[in-house]
Structure formats: C-alpha cells, structure tokens
C-alpha atoms as a PDB file:
ATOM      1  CA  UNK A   1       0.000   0.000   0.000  1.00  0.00           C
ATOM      2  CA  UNK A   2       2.888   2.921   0.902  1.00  0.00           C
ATOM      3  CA  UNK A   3       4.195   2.060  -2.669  1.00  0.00           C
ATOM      4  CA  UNK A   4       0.934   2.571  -4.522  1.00  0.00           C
ATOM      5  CA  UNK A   5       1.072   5.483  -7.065  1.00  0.00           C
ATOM      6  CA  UNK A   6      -0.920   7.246  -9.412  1.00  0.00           C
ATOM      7  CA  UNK A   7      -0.183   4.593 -12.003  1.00  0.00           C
ATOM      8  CA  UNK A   8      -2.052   2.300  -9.622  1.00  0.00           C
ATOM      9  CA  UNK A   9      -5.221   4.090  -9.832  1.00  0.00           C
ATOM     10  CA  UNK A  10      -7.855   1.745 -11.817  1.00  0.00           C
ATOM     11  CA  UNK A  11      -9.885   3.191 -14.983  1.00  0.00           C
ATOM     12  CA  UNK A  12     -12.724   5.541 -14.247  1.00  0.00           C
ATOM     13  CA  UNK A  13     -13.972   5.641 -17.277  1.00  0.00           C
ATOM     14  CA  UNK A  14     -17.651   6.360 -17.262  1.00  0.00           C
ATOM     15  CA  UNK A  15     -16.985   7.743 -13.615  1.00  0.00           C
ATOM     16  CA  UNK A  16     -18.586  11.121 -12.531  1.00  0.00           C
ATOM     17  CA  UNK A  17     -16.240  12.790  -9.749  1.00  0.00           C
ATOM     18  CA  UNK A  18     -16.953  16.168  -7.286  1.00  0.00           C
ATOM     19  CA  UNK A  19     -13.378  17.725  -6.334  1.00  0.00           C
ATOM     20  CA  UNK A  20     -13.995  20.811  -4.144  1.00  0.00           C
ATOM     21  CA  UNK A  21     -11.507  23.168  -3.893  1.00  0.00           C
ATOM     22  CA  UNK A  22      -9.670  21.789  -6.967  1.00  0.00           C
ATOM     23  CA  UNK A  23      -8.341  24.811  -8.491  1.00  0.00           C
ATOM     24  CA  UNK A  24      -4.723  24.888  -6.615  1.00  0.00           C
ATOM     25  CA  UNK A  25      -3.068  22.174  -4.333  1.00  0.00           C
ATOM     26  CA  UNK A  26      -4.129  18.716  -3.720  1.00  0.00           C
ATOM     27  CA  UNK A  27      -7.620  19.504  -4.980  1.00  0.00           C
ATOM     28  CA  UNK A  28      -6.004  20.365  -8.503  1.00  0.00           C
ATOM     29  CA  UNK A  29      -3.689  17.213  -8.407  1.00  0.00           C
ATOM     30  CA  UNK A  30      -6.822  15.255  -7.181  1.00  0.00           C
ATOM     31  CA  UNK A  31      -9.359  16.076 -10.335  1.00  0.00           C
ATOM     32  CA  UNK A  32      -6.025  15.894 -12.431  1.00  0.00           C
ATOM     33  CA  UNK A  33      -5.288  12.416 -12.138  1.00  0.00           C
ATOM     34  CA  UNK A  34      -9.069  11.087 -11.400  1.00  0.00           C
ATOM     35  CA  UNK A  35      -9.715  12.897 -14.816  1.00  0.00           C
ATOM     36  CA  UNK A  36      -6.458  11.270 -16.299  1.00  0.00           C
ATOM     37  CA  UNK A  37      -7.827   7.771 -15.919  1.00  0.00           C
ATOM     38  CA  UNK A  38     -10.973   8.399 -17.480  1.00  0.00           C
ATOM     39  CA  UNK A  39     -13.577   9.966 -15.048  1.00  0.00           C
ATOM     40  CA  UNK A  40     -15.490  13.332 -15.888  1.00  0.00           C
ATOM     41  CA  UNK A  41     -14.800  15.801 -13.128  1.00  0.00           C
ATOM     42  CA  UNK A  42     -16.414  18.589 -11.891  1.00  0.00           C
ATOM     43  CA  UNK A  43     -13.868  21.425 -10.288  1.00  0.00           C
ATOM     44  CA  UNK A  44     -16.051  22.759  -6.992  1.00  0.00           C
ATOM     45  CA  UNK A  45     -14.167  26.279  -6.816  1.00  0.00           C
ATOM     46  CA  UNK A  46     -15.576  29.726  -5.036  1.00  0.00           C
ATOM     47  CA  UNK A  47     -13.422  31.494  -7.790  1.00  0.00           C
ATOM     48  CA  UNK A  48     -14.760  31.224 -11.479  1.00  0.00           C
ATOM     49  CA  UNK A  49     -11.676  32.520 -12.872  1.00  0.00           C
ATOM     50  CA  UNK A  50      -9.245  30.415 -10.781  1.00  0.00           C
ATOM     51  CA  UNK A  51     -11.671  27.459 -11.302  1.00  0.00           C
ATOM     52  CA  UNK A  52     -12.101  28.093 -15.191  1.00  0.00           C
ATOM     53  CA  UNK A  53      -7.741  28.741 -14.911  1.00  0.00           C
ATOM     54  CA  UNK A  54      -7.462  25.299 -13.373  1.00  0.00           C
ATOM     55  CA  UNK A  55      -9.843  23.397 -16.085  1.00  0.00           C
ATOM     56  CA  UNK A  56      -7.437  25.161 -18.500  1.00  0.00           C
ATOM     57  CA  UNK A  57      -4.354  23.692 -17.112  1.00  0.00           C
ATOM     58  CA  UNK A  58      -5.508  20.220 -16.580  1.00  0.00           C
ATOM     59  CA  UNK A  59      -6.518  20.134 -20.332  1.00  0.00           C
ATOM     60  CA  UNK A  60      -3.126  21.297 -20.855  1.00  0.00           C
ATOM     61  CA  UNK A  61      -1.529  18.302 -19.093  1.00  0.00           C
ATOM     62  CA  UNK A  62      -4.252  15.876 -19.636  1.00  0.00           C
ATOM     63  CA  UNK A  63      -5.515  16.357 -23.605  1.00  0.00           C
ATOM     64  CA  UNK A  64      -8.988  15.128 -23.954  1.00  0.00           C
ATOM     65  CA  UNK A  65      -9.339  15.063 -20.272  1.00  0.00           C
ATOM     66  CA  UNK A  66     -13.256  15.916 -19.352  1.00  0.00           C
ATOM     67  CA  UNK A  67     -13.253  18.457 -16.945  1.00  0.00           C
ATOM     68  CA  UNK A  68     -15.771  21.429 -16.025  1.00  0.00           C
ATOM     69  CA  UNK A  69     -16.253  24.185 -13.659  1.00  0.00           C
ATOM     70  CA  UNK A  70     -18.791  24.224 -10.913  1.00  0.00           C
ATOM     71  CA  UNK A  71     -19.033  27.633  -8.509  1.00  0.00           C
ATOM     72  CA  UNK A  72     -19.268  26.759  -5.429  1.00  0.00           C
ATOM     73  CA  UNK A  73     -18.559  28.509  -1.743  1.00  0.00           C
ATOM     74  CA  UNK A  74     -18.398  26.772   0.867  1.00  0.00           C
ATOM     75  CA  UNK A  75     -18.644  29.763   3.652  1.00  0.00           C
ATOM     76  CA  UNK A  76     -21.833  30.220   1.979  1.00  0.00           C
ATOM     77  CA  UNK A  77     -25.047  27.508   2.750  1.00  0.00           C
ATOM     78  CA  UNK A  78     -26.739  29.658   0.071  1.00  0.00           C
ATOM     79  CA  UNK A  79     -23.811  28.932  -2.901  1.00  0.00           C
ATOM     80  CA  UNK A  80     -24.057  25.226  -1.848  1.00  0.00           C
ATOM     81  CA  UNK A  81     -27.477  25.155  -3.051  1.00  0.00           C
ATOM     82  CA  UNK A  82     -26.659  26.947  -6.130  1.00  0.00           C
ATOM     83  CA  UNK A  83     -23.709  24.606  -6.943  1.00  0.00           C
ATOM     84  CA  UNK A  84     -26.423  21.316  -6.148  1.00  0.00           C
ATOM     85  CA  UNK A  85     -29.075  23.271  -7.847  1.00  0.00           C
ATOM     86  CA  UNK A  86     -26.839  23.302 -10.985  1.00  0.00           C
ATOM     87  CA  UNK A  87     -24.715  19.911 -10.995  1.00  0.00           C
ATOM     88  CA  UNK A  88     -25.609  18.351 -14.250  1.00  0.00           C
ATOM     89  CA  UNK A  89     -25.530  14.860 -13.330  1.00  0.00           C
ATOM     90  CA  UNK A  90     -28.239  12.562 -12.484  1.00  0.00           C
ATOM     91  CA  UNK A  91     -25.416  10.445 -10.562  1.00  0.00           C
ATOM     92  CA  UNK A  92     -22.368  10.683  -8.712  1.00  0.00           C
ATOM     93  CA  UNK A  93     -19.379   7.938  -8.179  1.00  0.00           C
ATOM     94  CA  UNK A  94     -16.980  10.253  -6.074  1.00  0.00           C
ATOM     95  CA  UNK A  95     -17.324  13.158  -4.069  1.00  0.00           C
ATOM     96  CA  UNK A  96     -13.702  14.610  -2.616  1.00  0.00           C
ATOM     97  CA  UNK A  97     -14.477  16.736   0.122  1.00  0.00           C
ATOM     98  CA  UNK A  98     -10.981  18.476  -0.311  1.00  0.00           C
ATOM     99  CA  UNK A  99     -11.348  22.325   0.335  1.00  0.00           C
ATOM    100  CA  UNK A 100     -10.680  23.972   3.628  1.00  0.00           C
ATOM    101  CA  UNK A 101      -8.499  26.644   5.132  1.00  0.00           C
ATOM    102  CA  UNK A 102      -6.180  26.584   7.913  1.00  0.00           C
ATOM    103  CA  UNK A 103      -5.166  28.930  10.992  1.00  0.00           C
ATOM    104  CA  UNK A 104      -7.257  32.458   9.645  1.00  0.00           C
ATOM    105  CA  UNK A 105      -7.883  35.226  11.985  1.00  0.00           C
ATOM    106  CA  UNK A 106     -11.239  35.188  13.109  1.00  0.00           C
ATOM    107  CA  UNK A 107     -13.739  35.321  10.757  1.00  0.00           C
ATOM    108  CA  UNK A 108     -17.425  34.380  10.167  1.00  0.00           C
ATOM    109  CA  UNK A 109     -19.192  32.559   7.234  1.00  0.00           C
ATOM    110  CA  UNK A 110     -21.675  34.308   5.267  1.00  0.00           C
ATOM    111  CA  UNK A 111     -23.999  32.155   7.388  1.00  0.00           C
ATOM    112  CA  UNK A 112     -22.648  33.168  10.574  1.00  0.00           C
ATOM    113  CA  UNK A 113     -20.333  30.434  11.928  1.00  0.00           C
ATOM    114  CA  UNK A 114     -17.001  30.619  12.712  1.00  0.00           C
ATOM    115  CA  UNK A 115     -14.930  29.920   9.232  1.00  0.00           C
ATOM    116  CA  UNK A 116     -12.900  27.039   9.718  1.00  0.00           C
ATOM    117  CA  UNK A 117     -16.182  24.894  11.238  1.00  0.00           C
ATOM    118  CA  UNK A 118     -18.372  27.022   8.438  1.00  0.00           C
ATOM    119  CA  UNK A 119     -16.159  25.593   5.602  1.00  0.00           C
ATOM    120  CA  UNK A 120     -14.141  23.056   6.626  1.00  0.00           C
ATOM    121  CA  UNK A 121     -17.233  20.910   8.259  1.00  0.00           C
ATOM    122  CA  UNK A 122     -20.788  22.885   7.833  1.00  0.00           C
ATOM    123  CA  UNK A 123     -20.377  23.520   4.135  1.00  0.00           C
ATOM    124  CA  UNK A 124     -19.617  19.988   3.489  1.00  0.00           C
ATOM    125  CA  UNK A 125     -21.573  18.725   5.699  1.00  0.00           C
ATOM    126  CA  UNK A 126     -24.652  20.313   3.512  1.00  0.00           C
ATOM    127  CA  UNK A 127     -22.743  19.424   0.145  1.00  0.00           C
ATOM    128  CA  UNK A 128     -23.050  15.764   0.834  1.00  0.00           C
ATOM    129  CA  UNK A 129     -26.181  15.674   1.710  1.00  0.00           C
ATOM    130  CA  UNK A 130     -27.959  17.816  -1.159  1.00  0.00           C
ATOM    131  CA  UNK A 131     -25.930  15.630  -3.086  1.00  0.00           C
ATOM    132  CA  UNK A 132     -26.933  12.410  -1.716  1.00  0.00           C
ATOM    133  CA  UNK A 133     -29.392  11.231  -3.824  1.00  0.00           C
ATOM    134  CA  UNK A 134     -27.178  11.608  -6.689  1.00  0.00           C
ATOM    135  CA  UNK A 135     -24.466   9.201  -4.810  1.00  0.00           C
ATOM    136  CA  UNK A 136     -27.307   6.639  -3.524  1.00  0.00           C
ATOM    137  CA  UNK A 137     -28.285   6.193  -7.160  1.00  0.00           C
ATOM    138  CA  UNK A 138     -24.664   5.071  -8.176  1.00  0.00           C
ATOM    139  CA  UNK A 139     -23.615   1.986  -7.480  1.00  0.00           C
ATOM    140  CA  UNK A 140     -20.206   1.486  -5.620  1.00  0.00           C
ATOM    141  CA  UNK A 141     -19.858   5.357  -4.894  1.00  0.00           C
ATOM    142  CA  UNK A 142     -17.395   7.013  -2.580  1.00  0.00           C
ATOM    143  CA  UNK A 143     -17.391  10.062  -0.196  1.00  0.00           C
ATOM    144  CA  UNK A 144     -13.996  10.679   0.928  1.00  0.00           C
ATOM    145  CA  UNK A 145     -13.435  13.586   3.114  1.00  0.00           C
ATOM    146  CA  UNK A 146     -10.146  15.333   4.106  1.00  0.00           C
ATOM    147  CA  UNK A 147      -9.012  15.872   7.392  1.00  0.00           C
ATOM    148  CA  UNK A 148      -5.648  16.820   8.876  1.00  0.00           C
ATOM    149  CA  UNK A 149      -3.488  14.642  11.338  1.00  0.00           C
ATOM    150  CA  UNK A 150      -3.685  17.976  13.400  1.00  0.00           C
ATOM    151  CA  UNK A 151      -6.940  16.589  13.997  1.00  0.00           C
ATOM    152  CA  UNK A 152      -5.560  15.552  17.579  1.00  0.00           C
ATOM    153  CA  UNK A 153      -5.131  19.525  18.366  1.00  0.00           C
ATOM    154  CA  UNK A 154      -8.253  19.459  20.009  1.00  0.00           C
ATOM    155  CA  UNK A 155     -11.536  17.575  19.775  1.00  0.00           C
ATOM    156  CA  UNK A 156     -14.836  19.518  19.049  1.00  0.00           C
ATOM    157  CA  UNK A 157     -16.537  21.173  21.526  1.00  0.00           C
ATOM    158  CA  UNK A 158     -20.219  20.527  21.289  1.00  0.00           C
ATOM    159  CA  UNK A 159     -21.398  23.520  23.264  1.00  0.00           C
ATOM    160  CA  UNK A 160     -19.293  26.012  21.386  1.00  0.00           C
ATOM    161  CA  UNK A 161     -19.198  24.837  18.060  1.00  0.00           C
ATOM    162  CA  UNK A 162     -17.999  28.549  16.596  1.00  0.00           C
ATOM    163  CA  UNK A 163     -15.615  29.195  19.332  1.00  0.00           C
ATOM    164  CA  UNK A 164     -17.589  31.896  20.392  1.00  0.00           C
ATOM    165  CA  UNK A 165     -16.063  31.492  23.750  1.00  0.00           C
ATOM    166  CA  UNK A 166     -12.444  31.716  23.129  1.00  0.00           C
ATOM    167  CA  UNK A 167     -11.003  31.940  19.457  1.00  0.00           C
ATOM    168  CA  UNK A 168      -7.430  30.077  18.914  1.00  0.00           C
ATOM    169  CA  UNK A 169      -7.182  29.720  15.729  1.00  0.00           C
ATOM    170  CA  UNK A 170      -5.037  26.262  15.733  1.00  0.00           C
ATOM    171  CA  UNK A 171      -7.363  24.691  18.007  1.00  0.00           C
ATOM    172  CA  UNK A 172     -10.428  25.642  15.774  1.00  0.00           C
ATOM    173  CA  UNK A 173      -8.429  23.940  13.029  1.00  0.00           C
ATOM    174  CA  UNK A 174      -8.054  20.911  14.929  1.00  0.00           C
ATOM    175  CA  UNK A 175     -11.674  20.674  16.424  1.00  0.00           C
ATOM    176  CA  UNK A 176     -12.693  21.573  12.605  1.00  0.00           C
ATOM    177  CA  UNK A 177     -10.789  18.493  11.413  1.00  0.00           C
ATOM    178  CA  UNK A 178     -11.742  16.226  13.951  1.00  0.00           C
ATOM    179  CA  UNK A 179     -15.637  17.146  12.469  1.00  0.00           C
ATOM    180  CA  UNK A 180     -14.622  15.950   9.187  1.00  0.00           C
ATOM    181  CA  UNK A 181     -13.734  12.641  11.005  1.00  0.00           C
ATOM    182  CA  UNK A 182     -16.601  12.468  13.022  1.00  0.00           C
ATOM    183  CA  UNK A 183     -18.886  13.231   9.976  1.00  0.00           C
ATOM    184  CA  UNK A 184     -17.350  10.372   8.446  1.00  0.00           C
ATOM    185  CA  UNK A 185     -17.706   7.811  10.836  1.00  0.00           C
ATOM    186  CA  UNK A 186     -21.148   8.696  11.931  1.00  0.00           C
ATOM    187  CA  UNK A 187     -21.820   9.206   8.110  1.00  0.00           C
ATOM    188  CA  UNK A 188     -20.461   5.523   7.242  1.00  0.00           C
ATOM    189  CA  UNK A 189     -22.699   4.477  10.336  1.00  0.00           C
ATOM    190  CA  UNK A 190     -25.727   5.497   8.282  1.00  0.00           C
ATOM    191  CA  UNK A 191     -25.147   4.302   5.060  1.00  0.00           C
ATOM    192  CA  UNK A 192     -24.446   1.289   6.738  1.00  0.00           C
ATOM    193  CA  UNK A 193     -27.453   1.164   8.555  1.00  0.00           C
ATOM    194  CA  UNK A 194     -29.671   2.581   5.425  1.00  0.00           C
ATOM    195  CA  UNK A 195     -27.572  -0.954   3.149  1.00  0.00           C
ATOM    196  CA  UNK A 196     -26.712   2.185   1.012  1.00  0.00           C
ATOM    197  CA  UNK A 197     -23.705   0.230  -1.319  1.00  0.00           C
ATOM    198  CA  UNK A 198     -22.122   3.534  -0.257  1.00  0.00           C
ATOM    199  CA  UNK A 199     -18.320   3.971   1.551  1.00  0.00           C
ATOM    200  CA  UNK A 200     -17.482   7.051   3.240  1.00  0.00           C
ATOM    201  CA  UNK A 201     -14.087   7.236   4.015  1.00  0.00           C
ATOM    202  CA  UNK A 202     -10.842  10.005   5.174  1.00  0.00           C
ATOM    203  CA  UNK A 203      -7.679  10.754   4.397  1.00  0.00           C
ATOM    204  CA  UNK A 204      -5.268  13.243   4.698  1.00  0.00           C
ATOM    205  CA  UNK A 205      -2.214  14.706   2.968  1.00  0.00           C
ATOM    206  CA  UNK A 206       0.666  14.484   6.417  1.00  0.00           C
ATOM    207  CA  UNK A 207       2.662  17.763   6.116  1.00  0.00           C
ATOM    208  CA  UNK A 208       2.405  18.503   2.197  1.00  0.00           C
ATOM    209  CA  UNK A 209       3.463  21.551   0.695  1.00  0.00           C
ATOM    210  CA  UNK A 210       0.412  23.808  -0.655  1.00  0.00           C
ATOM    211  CA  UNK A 211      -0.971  27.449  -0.002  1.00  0.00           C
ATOM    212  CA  UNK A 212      -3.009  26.292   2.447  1.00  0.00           C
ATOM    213  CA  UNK A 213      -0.112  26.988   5.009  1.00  0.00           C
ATOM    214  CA  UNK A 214       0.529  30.747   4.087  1.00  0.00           C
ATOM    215  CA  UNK A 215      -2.638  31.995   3.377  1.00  0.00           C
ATOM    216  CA  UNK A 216      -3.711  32.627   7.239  1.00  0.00           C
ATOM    217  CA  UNK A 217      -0.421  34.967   7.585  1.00  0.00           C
ATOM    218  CA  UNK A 218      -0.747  36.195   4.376  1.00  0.00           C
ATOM    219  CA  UNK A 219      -4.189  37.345   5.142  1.00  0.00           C
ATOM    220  CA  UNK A 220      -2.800  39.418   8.283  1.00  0.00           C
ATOM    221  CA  UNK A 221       0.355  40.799   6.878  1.00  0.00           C
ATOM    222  CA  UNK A 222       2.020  38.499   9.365  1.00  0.00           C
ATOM    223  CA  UNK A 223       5.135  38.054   7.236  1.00  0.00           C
ATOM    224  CA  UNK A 224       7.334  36.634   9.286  1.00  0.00           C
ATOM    225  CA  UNK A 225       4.632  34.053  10.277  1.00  0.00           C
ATOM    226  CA  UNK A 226       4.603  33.730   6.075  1.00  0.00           C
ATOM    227  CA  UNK A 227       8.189  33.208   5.664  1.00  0.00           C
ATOM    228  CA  UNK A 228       8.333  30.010   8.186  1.00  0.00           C
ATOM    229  CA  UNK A 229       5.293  28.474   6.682  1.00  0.00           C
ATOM    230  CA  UNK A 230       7.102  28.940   3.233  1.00  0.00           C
ATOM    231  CA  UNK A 231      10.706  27.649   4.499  1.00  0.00           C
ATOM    232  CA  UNK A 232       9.000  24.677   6.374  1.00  0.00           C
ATOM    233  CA  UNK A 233       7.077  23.958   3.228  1.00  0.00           C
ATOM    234  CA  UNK A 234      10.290  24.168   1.291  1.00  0.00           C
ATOM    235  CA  UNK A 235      12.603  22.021   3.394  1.00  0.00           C
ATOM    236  CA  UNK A 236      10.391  19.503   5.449  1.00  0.00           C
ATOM    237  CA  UNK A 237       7.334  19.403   3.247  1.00  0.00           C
ATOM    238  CA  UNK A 238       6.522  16.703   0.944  1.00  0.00           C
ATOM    239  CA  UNK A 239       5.189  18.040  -2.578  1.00  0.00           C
ATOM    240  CA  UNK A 240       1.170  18.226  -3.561  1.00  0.00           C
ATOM    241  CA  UNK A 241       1.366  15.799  -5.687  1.00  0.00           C
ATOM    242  CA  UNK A 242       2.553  13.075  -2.701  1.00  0.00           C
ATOM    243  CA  UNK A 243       0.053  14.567  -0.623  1.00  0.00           C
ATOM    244  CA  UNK A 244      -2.705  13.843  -2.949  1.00  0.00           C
ATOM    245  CA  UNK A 245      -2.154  10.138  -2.697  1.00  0.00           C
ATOM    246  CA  UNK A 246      -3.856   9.285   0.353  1.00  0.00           C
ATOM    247  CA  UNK A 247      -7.142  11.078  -1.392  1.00  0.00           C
ATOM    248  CA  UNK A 248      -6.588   9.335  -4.648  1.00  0.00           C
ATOM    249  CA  UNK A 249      -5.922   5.993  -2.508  1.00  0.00           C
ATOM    250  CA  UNK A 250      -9.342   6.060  -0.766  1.00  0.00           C
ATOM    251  CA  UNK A 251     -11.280   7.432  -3.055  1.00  0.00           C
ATOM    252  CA  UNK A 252     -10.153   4.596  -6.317  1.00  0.00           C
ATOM    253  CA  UNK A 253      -8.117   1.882  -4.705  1.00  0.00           C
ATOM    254  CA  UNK A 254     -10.023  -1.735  -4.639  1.00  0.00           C
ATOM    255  CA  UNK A 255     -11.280  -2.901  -0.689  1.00  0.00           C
ATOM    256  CA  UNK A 256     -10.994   0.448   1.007  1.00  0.00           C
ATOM    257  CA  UNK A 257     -12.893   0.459   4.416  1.00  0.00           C
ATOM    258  CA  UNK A 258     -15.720   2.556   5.237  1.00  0.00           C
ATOM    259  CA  UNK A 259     -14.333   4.920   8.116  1.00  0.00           C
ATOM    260  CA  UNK A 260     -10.932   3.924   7.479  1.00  0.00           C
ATOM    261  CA  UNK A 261      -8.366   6.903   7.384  1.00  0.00           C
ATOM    262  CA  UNK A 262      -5.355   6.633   4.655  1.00  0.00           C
ATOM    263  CA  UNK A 263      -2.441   8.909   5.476  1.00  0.00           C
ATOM    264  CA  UNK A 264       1.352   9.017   4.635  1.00  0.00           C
ATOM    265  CA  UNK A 265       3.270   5.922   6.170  1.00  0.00           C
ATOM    266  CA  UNK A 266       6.495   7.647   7.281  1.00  0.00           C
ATOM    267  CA  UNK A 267       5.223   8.932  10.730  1.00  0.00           C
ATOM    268  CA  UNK A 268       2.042  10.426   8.971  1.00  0.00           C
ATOM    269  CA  UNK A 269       3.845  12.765   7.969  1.00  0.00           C
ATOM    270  CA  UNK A 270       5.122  11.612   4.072  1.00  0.00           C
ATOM    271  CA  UNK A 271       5.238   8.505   1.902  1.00  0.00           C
ATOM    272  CA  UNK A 272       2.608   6.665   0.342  1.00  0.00           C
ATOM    273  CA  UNK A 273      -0.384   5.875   1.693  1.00  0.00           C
ATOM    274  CA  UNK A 274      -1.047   3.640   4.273  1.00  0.00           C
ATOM    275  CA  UNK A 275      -4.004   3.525   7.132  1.00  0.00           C
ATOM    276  CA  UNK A 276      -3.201   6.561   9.812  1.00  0.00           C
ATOM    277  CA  UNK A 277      -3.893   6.441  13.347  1.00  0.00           C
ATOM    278  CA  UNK A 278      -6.457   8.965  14.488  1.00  0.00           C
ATOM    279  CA  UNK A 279      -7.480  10.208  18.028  1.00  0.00           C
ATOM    280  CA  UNK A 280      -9.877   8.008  19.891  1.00  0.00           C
ATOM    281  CA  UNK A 281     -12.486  10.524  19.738  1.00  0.00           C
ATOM    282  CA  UNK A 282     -13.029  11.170  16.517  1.00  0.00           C
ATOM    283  CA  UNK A 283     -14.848   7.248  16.422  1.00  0.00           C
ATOM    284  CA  UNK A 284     -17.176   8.384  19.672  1.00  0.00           C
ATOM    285  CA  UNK A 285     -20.371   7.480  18.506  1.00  0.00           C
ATOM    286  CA  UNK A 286     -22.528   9.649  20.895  1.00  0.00           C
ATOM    287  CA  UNK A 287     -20.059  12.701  19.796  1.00  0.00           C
ATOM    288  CA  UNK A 288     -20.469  11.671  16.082  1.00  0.00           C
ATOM    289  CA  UNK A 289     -24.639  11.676  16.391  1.00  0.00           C
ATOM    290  CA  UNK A 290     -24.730  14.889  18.703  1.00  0.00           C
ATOM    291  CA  UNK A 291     -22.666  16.864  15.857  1.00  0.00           C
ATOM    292  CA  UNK A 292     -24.582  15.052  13.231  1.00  0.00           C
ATOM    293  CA  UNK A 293     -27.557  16.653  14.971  1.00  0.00           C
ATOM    294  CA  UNK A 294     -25.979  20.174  15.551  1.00  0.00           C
ATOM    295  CA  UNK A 295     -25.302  20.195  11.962  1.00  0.00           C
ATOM    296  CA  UNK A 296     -28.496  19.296  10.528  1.00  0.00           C
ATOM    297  CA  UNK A 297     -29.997  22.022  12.568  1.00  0.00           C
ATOM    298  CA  UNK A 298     -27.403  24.466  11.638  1.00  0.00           C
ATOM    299  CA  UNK A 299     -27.096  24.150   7.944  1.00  0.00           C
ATOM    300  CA  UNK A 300     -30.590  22.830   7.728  1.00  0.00           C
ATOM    301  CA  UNK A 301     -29.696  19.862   5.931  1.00  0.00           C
ATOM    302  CA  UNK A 302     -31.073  16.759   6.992  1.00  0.00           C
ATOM    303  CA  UNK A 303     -30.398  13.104   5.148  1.00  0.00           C
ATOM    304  CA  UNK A 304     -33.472  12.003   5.149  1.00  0.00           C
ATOM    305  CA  UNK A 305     -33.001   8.724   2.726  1.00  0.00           C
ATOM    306  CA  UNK A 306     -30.326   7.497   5.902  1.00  0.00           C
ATOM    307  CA  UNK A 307     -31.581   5.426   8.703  1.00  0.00           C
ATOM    308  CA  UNK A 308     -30.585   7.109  12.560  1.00  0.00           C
END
C-alpha cells in the first residue's frame, strides 16, 4: 500500500467525480489524475476565474481530459445550493471533500459560523447531503473527506461549536478536522445502517506543501509568520502531488474500508499511503450523532433517505 502510485489508480472511465476546492493544491492534483484515468470531473471552486484557470491547465496536461467548472462557496449555505441546484448529473461515483483553510484570523461565514467549522465541516456537511441522492443512485460510490493529522489539536466542543467562547485559531483547526472525522464515521454508520452500497471514508495529505499553510499569515500581513510556513514547506514538506495520494488511494483503490483513514506511512507525515492512526475521539459514537444533529440544525440539511 505505501508504494501505490498514481499509475495504480484503476480506470474511471464512465466515472462522474466532485473535487472541491480543486483549483490549486491537492484539490487540482486530485481532479487531475481522477480525470487522467478516465472519469469526468467537476472542479467545486468559489473562484470562477481560478476554477475556469485550473480546467485550463488540466486540459493542458491531460488532452482530452473531461473536466468542467462548478461555482461553489463553501462559507456560503446559500452557494451550496446553487452549486447542487446546478450539478448536471443525475449520478455521482466520487465526491472529494478536499477544500478547507487553515489557521485564519477570526472570521465568520456568510452564514454566521465561525470559518474554519463554516467551511471546513458545515459547508460539506450540507454538500453531501444535497448531493446524496445523486451518490445513492450510483452503485459502488465514494465520499472521501479530508481531514488533517492535526486533527488531535483538540476535539470539538459541542457547546461552542464557533468558538464563540475563546477563538485560537489552531485549536479551531483541529476541532474543525476532527468534524470531518466524526462526519465520516457517523456518516459511514448510516449508510451502513440505510444498506446504502455507499463507503465514506478520510484521508489526509501528512505535512504537504500547498498554499493552504501561508494563506492565514498572508491574510494578516504576518510576514514573518509567512516566511516560516514557506521555508518549512520548502525544506520539510513533501510536494502536492505526494500529498494527494492518500485522497486518490481512498477514493479509487479496490477494498478500502468505510471509516478507514489513509495517510502518509512515514510517521504520517510523508510517503505513500497507508491507514493513519487517528485520536480516539473522533470514532465516539454519541459525539459523532450529537454533531450530526448540531449540523443538521445548523445548515438545515437533513439526510433524510439514511436510517438514525
């Protein structure tokens, strides 16, 4: 498994794929190589002229590769709708919950809650489940969601969801990323439940070098903050393209688990992908149905083909 590569993915011909936040990073190596082998994918971007940029360059390095544009902002319950409201498709094999940000200054969602929970969990948290029906209709479809090994920064707290208490923006990050476990594990106990021929899964990248670390300082003018993230990127990180394996892995390799979690096998931190340890919390059933519930009644999304 740590030696699979891209050349290991299987066909997807025929395949119809959701990569959100595809237009830079591992979201743009992730609808790169899915659309290499054959599947049609839709890039999930907030930015129309990044997201139409990125379709450009993956025609570039992929000729005849089937790729399309799809608005969509996650900060933004109403855009979801929009982007759900427009998808094309009567069907959906793969769904790559990819996009997120890391470590902002605190900020709200156009929505009101706290942006790394608003994007990172609530606005895929709706995505998935407007787009449900699509993935119950396909056989053998995938949701695979993206978390961070800095998951274990914090778990959520259920009574202050959008850290309206105390804001630290690392352990936001971490409780935001232990959601997108939870999600999944409460998520694959539902489809399980429902005999939905569904598998959610996670993975994450380990420390992989993308914009995703600069972009909080950047934001602030915190330069110096800026030029650490860029020389730890440069000398300890592993490229996008690495990082993007453990994705690729769960979302297209044969047997993977529902709930498992696919990371790097050097420490979690780079290599190929292998199955990552994650904190004991984030496969808490009562925490995975009481944030299940919190986030139905948030986003006002509720899965109603799914058995409780």
């Amino acid at each position: 498994m740590a030696s699979w590569k891209t050349t290991d993915i299987p066909d997807q011909s025929g395949r119809i794929a959701v990569v959100t936040g595809a237009n830079s990073g591992l979201g743009y190596v992730t609808a790169r190589e899915l659309a290499r082998k054959g599947a049609r994918v839709v890039l999930a971007c907030r930015s129309e002229a990044r997201g139409n940029e990125a379709v450009d360059r993956v025609v570039g390095e992929v000729p005849g590769a089937r790729v399309e544009f799809g608005g969509l902002d996650l900060g933004d319950l109403g855009s979801v709708r929009d982007f759900v409201a427009w998808f094309p498709y009567d069907r959906l094999d793969l769904l790559v919950n990819n996009a997120g940000v890391m470590a902002p200054p605190y900020g709200i969602t156009a929505d009101g809650f706290e942006t790394q929970f608003g994007v990172n969990h609530l606005g895929h948290f709706a995505l998935t489940g407007l787009l449900l029906p699509a993935v119950l209709s396909t056989p053998g479809a995938r949701i695979v969601t993206v978390s961070s090994f800095m998951h274990v920064l914090a778990n959520i707290d259920i009574d202050d969801l959008n850290s309206e208490r105390r804001y630290r923006r690392w352990v936001a990050y971490g409780r935001s990323k232990t959601a997108n476990l939870l999600f999944t594990h409460e998520l694959g106990r539902r489809l399980a439940a429902s005999g939905a021929d569904v598998v959610a899964a996670a993975a994450h990248p380990g420390y992989a070098a993308t914009n995703l670390q600069t972009a909080g300082p950047r934001a602030e003018g915190r330069r110096g903050a800026e030029r650490f993230m860029e020389i730890g990127n440069r000398v300890f990180a592993q490229t996008a393209e690495a990082g993007a394996l453990p994705s690729l892995y769960a979302a297209t390799a044969p047997g993977v688990r529902p709930d498992s979690f696919t990371g790097p096998s050097f420490a979690g931190w780079r290599g190929g992908p292998a199955p990552s340890w994650r904190a004991s919390w984030t496969v808490n059933d009562q925490a995975g149905v009481r944030l299940w519930e919190a986030s139905e009644r948030l986003t006002g999304v509720t899965y109603d083909a799914l058995k409780a």
